[in-house]
PDB file of N, CA and C in Angstrom:
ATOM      1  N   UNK A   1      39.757  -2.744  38.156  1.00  0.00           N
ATOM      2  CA  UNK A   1      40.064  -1.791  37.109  1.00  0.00           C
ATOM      3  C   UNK A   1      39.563  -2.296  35.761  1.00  0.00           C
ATOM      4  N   UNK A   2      39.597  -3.464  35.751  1.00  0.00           N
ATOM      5  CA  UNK A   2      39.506  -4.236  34.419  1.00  0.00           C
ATOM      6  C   UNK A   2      37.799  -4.330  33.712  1.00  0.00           C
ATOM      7  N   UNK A   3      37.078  -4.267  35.302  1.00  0.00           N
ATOM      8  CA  UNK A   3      35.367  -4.206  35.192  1.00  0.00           C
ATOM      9  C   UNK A   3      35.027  -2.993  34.925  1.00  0.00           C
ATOM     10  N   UNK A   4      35.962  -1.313  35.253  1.00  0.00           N
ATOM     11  CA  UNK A   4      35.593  -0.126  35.383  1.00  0.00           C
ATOM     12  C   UNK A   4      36.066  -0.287  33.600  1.00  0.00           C
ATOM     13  N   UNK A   5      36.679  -0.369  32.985  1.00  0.00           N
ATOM     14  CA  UNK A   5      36.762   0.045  31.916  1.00  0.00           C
ATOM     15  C   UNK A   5      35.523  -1.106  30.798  1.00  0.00           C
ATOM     16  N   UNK A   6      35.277  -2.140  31.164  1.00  0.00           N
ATOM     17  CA  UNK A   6      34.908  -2.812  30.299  1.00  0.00           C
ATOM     18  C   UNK A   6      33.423  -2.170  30.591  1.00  0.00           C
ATOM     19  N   UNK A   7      32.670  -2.044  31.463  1.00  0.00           N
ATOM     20  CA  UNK A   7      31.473  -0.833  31.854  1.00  0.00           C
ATOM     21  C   UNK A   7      31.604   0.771  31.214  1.00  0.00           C
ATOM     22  N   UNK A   8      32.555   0.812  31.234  1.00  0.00           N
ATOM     23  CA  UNK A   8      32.797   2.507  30.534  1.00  0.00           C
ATOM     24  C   UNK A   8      32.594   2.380  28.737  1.00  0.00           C
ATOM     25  N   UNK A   9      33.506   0.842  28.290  1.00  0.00           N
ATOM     26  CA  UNK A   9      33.180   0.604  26.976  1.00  0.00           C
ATOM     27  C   UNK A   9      31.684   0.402  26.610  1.00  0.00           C
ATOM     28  N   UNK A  10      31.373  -0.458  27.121  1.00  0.00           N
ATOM     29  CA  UNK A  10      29.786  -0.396  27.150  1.00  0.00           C
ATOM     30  C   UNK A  10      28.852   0.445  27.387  1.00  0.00           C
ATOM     31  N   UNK A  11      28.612   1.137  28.348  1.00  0.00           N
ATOM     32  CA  UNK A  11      28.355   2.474  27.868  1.00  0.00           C
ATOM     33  C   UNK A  11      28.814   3.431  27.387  1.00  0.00           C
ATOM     34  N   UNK A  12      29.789   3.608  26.395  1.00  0.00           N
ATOM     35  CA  UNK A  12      29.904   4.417  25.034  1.00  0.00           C
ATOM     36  C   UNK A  12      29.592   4.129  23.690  1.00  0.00           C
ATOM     37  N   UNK A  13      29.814   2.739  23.741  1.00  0.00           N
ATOM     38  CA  UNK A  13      29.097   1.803  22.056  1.00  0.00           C
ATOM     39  C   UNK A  13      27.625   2.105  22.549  1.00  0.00           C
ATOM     40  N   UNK A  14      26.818   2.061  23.640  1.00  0.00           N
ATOM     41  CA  UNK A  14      25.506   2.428  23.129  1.00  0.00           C
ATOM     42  C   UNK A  14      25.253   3.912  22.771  1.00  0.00           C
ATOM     43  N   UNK A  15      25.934   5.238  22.601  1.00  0.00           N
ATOM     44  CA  UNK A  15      26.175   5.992  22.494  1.00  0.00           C
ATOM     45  C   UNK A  15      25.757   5.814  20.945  1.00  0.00           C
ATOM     46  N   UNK A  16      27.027   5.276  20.449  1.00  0.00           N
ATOM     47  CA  UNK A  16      27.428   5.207  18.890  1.00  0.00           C
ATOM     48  C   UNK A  16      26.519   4.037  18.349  1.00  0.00           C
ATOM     49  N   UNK A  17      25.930   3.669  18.719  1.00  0.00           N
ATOM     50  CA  UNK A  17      24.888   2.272  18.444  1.00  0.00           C
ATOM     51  C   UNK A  17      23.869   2.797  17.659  1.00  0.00           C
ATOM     52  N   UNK A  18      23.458   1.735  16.639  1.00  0.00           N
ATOM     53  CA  UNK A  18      22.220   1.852  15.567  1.00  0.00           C
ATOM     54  C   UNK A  18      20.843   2.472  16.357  1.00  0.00           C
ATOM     55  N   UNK A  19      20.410   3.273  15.596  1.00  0.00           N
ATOM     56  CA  UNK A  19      19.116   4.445  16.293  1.00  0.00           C
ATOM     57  C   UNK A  19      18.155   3.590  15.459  1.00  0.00           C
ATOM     58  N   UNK A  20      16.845   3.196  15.955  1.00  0.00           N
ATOM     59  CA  UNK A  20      15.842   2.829  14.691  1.00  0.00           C
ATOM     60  C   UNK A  20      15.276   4.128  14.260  1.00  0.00           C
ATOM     61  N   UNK A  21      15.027   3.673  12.871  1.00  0.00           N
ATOM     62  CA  UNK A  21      14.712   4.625  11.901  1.00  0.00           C
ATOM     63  C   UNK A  21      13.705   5.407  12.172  1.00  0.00           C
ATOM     64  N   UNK A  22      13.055   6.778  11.742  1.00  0.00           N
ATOM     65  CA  UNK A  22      11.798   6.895  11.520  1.00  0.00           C
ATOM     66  C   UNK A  22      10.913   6.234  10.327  1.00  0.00           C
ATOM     67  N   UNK A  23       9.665   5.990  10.992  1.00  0.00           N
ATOM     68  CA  UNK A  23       8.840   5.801  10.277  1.00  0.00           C
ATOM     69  C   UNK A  23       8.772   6.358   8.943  1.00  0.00           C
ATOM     70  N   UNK A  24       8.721   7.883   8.953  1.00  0.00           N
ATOM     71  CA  UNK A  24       8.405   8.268   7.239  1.00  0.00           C
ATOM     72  C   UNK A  24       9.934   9.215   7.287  1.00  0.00           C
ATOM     73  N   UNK A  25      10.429   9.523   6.179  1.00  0.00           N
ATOM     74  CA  UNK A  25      11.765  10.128   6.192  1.00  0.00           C
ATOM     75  C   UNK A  25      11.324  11.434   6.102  1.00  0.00           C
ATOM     76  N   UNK A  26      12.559  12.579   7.464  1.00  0.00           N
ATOM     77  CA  UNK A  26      12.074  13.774   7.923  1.00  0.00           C
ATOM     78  C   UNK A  26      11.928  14.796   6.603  1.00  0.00           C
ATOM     79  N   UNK A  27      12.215  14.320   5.612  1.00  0.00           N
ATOM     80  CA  UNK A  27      12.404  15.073   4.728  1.00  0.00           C
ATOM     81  C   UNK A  27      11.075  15.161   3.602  1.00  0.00           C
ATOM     82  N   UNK A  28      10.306  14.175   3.554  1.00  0.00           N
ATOM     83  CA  UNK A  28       8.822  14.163   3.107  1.00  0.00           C
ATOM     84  C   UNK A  28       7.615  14.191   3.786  1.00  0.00           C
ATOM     85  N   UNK A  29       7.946  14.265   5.434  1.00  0.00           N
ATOM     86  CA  UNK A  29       6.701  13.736   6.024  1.00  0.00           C
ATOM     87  C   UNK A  29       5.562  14.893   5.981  1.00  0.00           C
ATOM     88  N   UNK A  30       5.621  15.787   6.030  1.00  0.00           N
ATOM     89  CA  UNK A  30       4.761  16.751   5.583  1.00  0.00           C
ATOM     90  C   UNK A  30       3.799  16.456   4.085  1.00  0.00           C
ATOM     91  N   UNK A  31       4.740  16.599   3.349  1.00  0.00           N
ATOM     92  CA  UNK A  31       4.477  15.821   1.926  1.00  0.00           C
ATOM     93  C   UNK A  31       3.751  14.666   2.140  1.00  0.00           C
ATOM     94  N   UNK A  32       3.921  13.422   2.605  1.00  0.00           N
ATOM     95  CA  UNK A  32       3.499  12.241   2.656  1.00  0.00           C
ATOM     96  C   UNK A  32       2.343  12.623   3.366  1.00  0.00           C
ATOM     97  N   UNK A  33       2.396  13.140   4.795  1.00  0.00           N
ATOM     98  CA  UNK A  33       0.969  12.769   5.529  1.00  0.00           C
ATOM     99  C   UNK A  33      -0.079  13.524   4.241  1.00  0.00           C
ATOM    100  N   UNK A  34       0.418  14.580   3.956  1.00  0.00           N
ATOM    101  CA  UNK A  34      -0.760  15.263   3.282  1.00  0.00           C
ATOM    102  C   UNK A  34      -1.442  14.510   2.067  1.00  0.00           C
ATOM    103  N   UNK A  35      -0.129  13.798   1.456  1.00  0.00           N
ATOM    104  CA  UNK A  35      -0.736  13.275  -0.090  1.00  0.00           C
ATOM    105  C   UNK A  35      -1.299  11.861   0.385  1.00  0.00           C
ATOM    106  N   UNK A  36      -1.062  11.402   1.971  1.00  0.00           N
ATOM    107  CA  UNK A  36      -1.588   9.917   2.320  1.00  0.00           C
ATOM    108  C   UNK A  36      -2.940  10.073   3.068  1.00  0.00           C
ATOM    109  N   UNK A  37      -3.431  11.208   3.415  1.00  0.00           N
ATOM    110  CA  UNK A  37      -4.909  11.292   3.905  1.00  0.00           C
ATOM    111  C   UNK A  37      -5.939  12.023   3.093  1.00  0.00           C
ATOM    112  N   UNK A  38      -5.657  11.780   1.445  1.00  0.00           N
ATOM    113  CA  UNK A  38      -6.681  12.226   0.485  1.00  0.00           C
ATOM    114  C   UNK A  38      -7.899  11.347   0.300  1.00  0.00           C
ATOM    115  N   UNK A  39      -8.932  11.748  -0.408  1.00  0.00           N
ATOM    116  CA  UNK A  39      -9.945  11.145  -0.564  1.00  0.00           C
ATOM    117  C   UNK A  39      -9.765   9.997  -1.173  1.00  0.00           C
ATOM    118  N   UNK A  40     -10.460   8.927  -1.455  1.00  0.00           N
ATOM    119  CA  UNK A  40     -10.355   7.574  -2.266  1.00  0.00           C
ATOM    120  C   UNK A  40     -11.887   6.866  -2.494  1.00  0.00           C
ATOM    121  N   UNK A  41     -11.829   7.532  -3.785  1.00  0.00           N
ATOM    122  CA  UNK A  41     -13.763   7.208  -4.338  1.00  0.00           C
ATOM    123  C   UNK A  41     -13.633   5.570  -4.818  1.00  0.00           C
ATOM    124  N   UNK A  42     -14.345   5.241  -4.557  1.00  0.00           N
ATOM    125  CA  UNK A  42     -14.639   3.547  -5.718  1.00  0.00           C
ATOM    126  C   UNK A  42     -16.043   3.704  -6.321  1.00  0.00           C
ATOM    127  N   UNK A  43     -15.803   3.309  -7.385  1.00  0.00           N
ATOM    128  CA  UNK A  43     -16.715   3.706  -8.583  1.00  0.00           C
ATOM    129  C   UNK A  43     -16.930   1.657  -9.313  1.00  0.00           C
ATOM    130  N   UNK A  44     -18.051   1.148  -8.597  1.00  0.00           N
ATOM    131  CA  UNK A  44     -18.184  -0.227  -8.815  1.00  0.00           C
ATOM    132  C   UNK A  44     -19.633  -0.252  -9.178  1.00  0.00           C
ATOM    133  N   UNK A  45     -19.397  -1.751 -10.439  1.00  0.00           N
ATOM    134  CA  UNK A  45     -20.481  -1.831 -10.950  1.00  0.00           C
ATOM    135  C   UNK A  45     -21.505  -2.076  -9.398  1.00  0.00           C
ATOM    136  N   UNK A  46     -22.705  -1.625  -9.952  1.00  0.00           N
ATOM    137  CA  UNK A  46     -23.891  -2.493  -9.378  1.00  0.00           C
ATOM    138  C   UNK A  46     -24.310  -3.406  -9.173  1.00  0.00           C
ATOM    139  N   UNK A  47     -23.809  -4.360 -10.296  1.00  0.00           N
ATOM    140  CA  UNK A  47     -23.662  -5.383 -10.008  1.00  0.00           C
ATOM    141  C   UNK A  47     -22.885  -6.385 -11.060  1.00  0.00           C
ATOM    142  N   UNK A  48     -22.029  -7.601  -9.758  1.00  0.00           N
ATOM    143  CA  UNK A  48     -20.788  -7.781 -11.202  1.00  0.00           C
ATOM    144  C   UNK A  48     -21.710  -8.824 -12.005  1.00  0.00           C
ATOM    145  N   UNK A  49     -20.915  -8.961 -13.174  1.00  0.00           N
ATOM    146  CA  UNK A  49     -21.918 -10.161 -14.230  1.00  0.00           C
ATOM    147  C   UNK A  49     -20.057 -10.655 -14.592  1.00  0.00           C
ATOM    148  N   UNK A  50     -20.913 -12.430 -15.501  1.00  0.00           N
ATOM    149  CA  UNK A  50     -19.657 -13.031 -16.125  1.00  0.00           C
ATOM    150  C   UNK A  50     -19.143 -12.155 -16.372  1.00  0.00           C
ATOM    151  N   UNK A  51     -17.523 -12.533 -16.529  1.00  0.00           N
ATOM    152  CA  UNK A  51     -16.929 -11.717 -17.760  1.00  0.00           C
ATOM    153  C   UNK A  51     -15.831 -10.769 -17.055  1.00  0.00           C
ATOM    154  N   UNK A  52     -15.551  -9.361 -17.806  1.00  0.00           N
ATOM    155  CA  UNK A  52     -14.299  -8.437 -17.008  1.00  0.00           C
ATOM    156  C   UNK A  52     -15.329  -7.339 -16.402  1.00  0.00           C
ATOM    157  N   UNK A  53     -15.148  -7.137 -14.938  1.00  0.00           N
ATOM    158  CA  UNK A  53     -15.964  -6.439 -14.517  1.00  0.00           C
ATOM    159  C   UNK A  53     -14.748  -5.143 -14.108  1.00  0.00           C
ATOM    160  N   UNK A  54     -14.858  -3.527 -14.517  1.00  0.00           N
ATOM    161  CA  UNK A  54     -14.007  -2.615 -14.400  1.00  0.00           C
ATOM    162  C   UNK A  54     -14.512  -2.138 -12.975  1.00  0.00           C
ATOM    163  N   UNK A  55     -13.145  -1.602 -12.048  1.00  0.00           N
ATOM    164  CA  UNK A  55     -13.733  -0.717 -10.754  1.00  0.00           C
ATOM    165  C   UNK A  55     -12.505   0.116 -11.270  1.00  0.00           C
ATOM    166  N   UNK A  56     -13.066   1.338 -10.796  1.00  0.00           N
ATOM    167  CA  UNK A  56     -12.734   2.896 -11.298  1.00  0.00           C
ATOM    168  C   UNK A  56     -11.615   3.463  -9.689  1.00  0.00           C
ATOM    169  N   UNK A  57     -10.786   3.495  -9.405  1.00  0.00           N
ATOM    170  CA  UNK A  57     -10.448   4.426  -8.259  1.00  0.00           C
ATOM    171  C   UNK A  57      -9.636   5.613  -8.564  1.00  0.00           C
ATOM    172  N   UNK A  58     -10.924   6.648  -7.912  1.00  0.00           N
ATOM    173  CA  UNK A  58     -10.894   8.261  -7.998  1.00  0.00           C
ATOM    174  C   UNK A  58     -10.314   8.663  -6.698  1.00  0.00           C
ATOM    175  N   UNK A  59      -9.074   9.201  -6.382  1.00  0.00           N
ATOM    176  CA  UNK A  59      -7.754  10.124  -6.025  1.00  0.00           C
ATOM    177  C   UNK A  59      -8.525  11.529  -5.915  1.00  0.00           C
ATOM    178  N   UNK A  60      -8.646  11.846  -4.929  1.00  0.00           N
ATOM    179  CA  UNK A  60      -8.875  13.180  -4.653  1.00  0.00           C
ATOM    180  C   UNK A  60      -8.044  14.671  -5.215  1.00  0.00           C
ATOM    181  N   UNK A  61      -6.388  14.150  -5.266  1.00  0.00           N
ATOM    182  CA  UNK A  61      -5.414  14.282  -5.455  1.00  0.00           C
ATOM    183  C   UNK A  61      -4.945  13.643  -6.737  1.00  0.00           C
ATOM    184  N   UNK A  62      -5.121  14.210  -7.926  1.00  0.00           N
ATOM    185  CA  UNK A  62      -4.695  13.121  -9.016  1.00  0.00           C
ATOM    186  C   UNK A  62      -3.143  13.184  -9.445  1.00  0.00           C
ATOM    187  N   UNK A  63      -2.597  14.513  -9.379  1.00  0.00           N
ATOM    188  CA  UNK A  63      -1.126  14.993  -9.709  1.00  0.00           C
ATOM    189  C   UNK A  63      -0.286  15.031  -8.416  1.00  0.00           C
ATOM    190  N   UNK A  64       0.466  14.104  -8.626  1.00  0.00           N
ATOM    191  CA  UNK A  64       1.522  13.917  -7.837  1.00  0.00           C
ATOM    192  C   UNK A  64       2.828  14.213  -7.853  1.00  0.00           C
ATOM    193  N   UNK A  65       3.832  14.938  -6.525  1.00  0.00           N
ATOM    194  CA  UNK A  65       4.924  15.218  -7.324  1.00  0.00           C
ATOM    195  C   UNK A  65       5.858  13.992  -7.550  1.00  0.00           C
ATOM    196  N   UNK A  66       7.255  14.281  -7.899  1.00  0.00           N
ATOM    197  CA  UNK A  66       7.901  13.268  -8.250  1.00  0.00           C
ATOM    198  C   UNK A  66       8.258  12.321  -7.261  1.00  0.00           C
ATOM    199  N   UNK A  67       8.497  11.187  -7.404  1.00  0.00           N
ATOM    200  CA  UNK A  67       8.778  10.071  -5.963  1.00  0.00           C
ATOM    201  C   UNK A  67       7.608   9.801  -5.630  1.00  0.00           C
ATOM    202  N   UNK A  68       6.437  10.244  -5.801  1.00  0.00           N
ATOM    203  CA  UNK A  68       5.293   9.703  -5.147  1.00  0.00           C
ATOM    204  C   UNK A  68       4.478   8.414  -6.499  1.00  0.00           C
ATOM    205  N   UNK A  69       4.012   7.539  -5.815  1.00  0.00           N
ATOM    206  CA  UNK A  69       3.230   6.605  -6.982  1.00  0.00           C
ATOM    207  C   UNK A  69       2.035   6.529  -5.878  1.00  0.00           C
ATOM    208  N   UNK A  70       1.226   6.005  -6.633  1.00  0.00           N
ATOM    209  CA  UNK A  70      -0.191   5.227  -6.016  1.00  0.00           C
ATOM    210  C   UNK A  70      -0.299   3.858  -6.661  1.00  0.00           C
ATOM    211  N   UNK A  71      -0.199   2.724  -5.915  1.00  0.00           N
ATOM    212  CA  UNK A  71      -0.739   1.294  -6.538  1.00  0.00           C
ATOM    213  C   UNK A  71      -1.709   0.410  -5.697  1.00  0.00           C
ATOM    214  N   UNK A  72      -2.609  -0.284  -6.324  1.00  0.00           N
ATOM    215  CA  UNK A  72      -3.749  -0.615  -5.975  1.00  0.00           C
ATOM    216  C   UNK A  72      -3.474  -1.953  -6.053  1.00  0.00           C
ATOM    217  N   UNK A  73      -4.457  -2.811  -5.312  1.00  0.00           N
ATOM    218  CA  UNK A  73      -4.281  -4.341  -5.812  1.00  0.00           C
ATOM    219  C   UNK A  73      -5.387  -4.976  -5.011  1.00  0.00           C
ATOM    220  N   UNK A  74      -6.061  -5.450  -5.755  1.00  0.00           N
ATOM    221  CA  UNK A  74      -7.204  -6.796  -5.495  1.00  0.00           C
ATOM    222  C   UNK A  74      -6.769  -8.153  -5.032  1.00  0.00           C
ATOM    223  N   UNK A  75      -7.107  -7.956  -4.260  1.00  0.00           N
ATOM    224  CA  UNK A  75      -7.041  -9.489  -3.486  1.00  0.00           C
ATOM    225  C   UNK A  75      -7.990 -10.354  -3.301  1.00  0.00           C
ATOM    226  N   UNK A  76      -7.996 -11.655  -4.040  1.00  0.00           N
ATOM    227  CA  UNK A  76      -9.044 -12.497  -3.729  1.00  0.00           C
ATOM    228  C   UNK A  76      -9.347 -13.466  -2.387  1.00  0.00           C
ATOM    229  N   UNK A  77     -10.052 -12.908  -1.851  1.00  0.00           N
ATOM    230  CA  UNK A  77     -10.006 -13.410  -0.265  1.00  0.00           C
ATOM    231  C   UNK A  77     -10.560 -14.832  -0.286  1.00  0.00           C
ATOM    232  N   UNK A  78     -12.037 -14.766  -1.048  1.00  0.00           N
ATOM    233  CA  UNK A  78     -12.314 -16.078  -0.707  1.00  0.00           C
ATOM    234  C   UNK A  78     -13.352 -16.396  -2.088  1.00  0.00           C
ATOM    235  N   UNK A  79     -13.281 -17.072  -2.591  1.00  0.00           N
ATOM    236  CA  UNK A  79     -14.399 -17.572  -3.728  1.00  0.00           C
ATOM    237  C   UNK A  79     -15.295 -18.561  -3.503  1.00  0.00           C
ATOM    238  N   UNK A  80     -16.281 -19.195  -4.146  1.00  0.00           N
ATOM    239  CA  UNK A  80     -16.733 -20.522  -3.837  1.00  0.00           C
ATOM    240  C   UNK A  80     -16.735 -20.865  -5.220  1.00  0.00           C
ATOM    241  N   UNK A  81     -16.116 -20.836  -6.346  1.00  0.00           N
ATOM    242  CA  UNK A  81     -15.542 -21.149  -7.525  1.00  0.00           C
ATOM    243  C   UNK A  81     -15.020 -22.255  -7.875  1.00  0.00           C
ATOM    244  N   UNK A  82     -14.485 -22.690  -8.918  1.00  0.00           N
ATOM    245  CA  UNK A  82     -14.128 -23.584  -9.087  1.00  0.00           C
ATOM    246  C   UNK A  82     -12.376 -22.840  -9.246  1.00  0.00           C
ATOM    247  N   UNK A  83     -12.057 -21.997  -9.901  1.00  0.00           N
ATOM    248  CA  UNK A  83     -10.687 -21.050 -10.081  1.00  0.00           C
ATOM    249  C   UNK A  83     -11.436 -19.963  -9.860  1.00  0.00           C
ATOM    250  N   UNK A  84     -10.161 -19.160  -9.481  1.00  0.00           N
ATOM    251  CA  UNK A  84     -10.132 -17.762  -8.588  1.00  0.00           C
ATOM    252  C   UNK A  84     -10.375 -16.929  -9.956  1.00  0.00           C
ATOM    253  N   UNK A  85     -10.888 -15.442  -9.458  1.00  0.00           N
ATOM    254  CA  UNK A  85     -11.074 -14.658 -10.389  1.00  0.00           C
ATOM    255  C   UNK A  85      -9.563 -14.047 -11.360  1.00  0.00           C
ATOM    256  N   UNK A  86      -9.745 -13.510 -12.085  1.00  0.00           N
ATOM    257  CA  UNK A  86      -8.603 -13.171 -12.522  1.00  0.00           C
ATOM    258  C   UNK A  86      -8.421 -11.883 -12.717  1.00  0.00           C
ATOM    259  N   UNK A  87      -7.378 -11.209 -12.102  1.00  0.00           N
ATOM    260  CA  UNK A  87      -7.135  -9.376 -11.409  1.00  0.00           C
ATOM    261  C   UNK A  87      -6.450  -8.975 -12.091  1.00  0.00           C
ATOM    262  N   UNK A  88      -6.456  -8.030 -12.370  1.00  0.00           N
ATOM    263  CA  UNK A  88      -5.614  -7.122 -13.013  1.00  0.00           C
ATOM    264  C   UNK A  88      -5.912  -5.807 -12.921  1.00  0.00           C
ATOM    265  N   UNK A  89      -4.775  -5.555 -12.125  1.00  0.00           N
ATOM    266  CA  UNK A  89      -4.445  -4.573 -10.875  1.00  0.00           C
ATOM    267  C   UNK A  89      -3.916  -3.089 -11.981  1.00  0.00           C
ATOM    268  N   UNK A  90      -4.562  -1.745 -11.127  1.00  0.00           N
ATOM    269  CA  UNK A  90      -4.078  -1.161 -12.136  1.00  0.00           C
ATOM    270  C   UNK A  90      -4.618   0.383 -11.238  1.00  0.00           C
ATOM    271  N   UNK A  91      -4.546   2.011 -11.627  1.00  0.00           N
ATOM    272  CA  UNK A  91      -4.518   3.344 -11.142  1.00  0.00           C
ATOM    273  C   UNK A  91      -5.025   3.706 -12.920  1.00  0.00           C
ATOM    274  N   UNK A  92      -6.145   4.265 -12.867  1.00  0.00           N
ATOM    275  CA  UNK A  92      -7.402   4.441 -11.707  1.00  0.00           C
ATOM    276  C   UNK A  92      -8.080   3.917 -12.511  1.00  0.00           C
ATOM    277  N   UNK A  93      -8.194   2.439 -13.133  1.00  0.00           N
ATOM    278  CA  UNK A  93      -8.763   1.659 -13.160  1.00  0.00           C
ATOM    279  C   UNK A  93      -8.203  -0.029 -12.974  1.00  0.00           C
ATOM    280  N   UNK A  94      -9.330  -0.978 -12.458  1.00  0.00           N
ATOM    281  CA  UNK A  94      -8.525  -2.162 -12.239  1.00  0.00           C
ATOM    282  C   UNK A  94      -9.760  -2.963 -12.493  1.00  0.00           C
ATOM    283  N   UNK A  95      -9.607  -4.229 -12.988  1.00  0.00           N
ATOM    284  CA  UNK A  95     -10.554  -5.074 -13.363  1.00  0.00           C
ATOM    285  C   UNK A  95     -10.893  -6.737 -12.605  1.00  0.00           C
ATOM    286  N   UNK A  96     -11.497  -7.510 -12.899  1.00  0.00           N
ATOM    287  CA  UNK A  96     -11.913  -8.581 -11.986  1.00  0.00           C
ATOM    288  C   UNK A  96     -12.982  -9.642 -12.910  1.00  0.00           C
ATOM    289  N   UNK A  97     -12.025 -10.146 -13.554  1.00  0.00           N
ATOM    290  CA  UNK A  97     -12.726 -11.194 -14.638  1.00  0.00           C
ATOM    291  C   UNK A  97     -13.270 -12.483 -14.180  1.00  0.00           C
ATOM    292  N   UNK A  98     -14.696 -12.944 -13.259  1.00  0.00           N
ATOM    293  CA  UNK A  98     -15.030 -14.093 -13.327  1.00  0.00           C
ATOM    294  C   UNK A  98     -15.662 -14.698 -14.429  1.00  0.00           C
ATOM    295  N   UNK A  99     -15.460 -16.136 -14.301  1.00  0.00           N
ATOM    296  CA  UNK A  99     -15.821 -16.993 -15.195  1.00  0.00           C
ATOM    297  C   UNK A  99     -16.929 -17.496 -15.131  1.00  0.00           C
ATOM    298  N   UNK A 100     -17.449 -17.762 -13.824  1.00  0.00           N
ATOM    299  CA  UNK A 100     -18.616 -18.596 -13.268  1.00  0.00           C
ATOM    300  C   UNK A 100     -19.054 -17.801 -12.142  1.00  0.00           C
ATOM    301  N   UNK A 101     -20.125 -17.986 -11.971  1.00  0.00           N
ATOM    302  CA  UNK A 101     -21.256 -17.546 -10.755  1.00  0.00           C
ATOM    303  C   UNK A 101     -20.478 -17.919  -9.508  1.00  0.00           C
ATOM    304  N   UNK A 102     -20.764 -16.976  -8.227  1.00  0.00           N
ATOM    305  CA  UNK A 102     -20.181 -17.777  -7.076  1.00  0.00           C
ATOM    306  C   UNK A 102     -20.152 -16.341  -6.030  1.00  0.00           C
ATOM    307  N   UNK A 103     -19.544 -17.050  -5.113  1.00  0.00           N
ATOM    308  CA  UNK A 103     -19.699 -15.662  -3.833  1.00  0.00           C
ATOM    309  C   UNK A 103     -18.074 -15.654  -3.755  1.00  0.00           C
ATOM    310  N   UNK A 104     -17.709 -13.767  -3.832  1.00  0.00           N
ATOM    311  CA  UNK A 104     -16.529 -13.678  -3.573  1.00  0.00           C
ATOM    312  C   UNK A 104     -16.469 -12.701  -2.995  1.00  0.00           C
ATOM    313  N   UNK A 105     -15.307 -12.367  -2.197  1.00  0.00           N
ATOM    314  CA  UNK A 105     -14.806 -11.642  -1.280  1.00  0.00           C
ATOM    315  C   UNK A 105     -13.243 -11.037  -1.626  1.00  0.00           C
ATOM    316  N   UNK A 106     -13.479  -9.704  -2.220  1.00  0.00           N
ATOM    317  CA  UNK A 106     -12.318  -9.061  -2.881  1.00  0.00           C
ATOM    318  C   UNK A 106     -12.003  -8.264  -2.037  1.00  0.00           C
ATOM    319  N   UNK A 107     -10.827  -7.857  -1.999  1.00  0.00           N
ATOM    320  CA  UNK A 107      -9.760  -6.361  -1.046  1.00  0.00           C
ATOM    321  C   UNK A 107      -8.955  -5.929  -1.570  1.00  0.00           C
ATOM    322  N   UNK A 108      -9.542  -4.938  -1.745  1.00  0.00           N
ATOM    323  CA  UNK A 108      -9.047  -3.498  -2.517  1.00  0.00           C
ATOM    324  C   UNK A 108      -7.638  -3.177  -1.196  1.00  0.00           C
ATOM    325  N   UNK A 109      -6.780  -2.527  -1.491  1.00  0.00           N
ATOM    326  CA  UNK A 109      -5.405  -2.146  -1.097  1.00  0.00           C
ATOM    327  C   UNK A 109      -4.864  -0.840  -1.860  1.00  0.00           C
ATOM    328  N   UNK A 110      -4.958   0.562  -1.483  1.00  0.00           N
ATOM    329  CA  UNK A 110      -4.698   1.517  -1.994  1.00  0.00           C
ATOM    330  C   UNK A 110      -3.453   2.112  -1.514  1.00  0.00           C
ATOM    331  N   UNK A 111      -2.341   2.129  -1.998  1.00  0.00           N
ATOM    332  CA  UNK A 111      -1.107   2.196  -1.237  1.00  0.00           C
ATOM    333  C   UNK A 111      -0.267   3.376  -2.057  1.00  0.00           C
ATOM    334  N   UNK A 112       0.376   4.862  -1.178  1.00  0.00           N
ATOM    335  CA  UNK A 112       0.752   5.509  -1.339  1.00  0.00           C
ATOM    336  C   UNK A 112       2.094   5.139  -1.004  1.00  0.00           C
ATOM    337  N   UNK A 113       3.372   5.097  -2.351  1.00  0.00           N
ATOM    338  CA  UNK A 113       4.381   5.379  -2.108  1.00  0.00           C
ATOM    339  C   UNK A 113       5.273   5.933  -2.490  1.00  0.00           C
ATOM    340  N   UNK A 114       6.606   6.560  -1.786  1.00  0.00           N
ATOM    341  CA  UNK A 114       7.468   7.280  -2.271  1.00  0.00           C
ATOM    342  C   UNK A 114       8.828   6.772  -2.197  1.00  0.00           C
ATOM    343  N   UNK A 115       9.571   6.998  -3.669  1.00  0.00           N
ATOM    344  CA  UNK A 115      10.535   6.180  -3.513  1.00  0.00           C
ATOM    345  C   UNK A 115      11.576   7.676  -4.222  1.00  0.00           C
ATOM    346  N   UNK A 116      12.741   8.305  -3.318  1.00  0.00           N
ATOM    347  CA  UNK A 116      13.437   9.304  -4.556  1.00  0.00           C
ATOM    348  C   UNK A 116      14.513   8.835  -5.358  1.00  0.00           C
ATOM    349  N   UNK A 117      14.813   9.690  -5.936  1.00  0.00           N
ATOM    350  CA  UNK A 117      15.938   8.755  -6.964  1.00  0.00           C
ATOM    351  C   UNK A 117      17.288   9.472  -6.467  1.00  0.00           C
TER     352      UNK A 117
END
């Protein structure tokens, strides 16, 4: 008797047991897929020189409603420098100040998010 009930408890707490979440909340995903599969132009020099070099990113979609942001960020993957470039991350422009000549390897990261209040 003692195994029939402790089996009956157990299968009812998984009943009432934590569900994992969805992925995007049911209440924007329409919203989200649409404003997360827009165009995304990069507008880069030809070629970088010393100094602050600007890259432009053009949003297909520029007006967003509320809760939605767009943030970007450069990542310096790999340099052959002596110090890393210096980023400064930014919508819809972001910059990339080297100091010295060298081979680098930057990654761009264009990230749609929504946060409501």
């Amino acid at each position: 008797m003692k195994v029939i009930f402790i089996l009956l408890f157990i299968s009812l707490t998984s009943l009432f047991g934590e569900h994992p979440s969805p992925e995007v909340c049911p209440i924007v995903k329409n919203d989200f897929n649409y404003y997360s599969n827009q165009k995304v132009e990069l507008v880069i020099p030809s070629s970088f020189s010393l100094g602050k070099n600007q890259i432009e990113i053009k949003l297909s979609e520029t007006k967003l409603p509320s809760g939605y942001n767009i943030v970007a960020f450069i990542d310096v993957e790999q340099f052959s420098s002596k110090d890393e470039p210096e980023v400064e991350n930014g919508i819809p422009f972001a910059s990339v100040e080297f100091d010295e000549k060298g081979k680098y390897e930057l990654l761009l990261n264009v990230n749609l998010i929504y946060r409501s209040s």
